[in-house]
Protein backbone atom coordinates (compact mmCIF):
# COMPACT_ATOMS: atom_id res chain seq x y z
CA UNK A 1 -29.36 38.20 -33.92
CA UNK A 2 -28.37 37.65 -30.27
CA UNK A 3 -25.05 37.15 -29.32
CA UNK A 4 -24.65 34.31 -27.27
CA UNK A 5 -22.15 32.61 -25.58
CA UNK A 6 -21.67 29.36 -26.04
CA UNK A 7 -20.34 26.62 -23.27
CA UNK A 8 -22.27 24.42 -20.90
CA UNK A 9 -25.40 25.27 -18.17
CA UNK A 10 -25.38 24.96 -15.09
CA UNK A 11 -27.88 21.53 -14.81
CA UNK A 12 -25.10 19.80 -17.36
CA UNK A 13 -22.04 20.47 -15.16
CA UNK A 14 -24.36 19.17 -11.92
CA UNK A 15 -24.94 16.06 -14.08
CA UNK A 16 -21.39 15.71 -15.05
CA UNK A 17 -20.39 15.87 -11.64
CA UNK A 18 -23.11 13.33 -9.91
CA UNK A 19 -21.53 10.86 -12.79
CA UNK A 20 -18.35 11.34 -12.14
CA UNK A 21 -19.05 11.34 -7.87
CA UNK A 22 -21.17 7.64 -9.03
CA UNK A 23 -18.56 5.89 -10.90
CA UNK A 24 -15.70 7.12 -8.01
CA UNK A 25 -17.79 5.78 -4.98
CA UNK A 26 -18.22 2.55 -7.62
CA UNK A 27 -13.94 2.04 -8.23
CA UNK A 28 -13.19 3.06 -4.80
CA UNK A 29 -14.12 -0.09 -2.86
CA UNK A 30 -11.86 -1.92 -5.70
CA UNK A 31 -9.10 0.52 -5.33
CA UNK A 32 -8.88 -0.06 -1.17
CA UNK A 33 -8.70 -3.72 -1.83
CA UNK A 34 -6.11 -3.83 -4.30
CA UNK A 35 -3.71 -1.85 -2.38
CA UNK A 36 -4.54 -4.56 0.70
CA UNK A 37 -3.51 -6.98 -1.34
CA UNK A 38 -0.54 -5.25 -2.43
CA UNK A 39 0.54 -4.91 1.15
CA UNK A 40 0.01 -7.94 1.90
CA UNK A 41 2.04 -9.80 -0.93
CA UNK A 42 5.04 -6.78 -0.10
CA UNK A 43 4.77 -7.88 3.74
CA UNK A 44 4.87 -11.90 2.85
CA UNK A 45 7.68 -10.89 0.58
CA UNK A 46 9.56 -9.54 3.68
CA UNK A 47 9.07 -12.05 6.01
CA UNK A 48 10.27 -14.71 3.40
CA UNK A 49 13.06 -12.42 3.51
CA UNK A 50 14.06 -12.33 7.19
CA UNK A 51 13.21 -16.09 6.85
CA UNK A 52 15.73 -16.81 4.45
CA UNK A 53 18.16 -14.34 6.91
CA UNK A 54 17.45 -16.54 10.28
CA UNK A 55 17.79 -20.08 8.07
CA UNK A 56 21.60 -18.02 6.95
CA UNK A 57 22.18 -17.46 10.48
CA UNK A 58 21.46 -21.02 11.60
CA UNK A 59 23.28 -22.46 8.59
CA UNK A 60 26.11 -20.44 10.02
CA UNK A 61 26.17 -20.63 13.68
CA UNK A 62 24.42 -24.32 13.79
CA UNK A 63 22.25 -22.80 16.62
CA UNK A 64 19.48 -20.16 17.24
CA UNK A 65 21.03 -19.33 20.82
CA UNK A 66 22.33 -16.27 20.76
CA UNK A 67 20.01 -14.70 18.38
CA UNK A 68 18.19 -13.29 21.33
CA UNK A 69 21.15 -11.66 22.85
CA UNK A 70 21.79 -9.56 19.90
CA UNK A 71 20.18 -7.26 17.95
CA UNK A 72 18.76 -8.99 14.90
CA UNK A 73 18.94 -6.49 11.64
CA UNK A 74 17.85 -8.29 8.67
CA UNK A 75 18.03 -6.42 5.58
CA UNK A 76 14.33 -6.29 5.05
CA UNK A 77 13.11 -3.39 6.37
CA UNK A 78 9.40 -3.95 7.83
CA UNK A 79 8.69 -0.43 8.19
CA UNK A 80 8.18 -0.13 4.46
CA UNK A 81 4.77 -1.12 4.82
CA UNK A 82 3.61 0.78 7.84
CA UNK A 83 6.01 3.22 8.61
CA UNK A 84 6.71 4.48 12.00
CA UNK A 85 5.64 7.19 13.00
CA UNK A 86 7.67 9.89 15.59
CA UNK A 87 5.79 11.93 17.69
């Protein structure tokens, strides 16, 4: 009796790893468009935020005059989504 090992050729890892290769270029199309949409909700999220921050600022001051002359900070931080990046 031979002894042979057991485990798998080398044709059943190629097909194993063509599957795998089809079903990742089949998700990844779905994957890149969820996280757009992701971003985007998380960017209209922010902007409702510094919206609700200028309507405060208004409510406060009772005029949008001298919101060019200083440096507007809102709490919402815009570089969440696309960071910036230093060079």
């Amino acid at each position: 009796m031979k002894n042979r090992l057991t485990g798998f050729s080398f044709i059943e890892l190629i097909i194993a790893l063509a599957i795998i290769s089809i079903l990742t270029l089949l998700a990844y199309p779905s994957y890149v468009q969820h996280r757009i949409t992701a971003n985007r909700e998380q960017a209209k999220q922010l902007l409702q935020a510094c919206a609700a921050e200028l309507s405060l600022y208004h409510k406060t001051l009772q005029s949008y005059e001298d919101i060019a002359l200083r440096p507007f900070r809102p709490s919402c931080k815009m570089s969440a989504i696309h960071p910036i990046s230093k060079h």
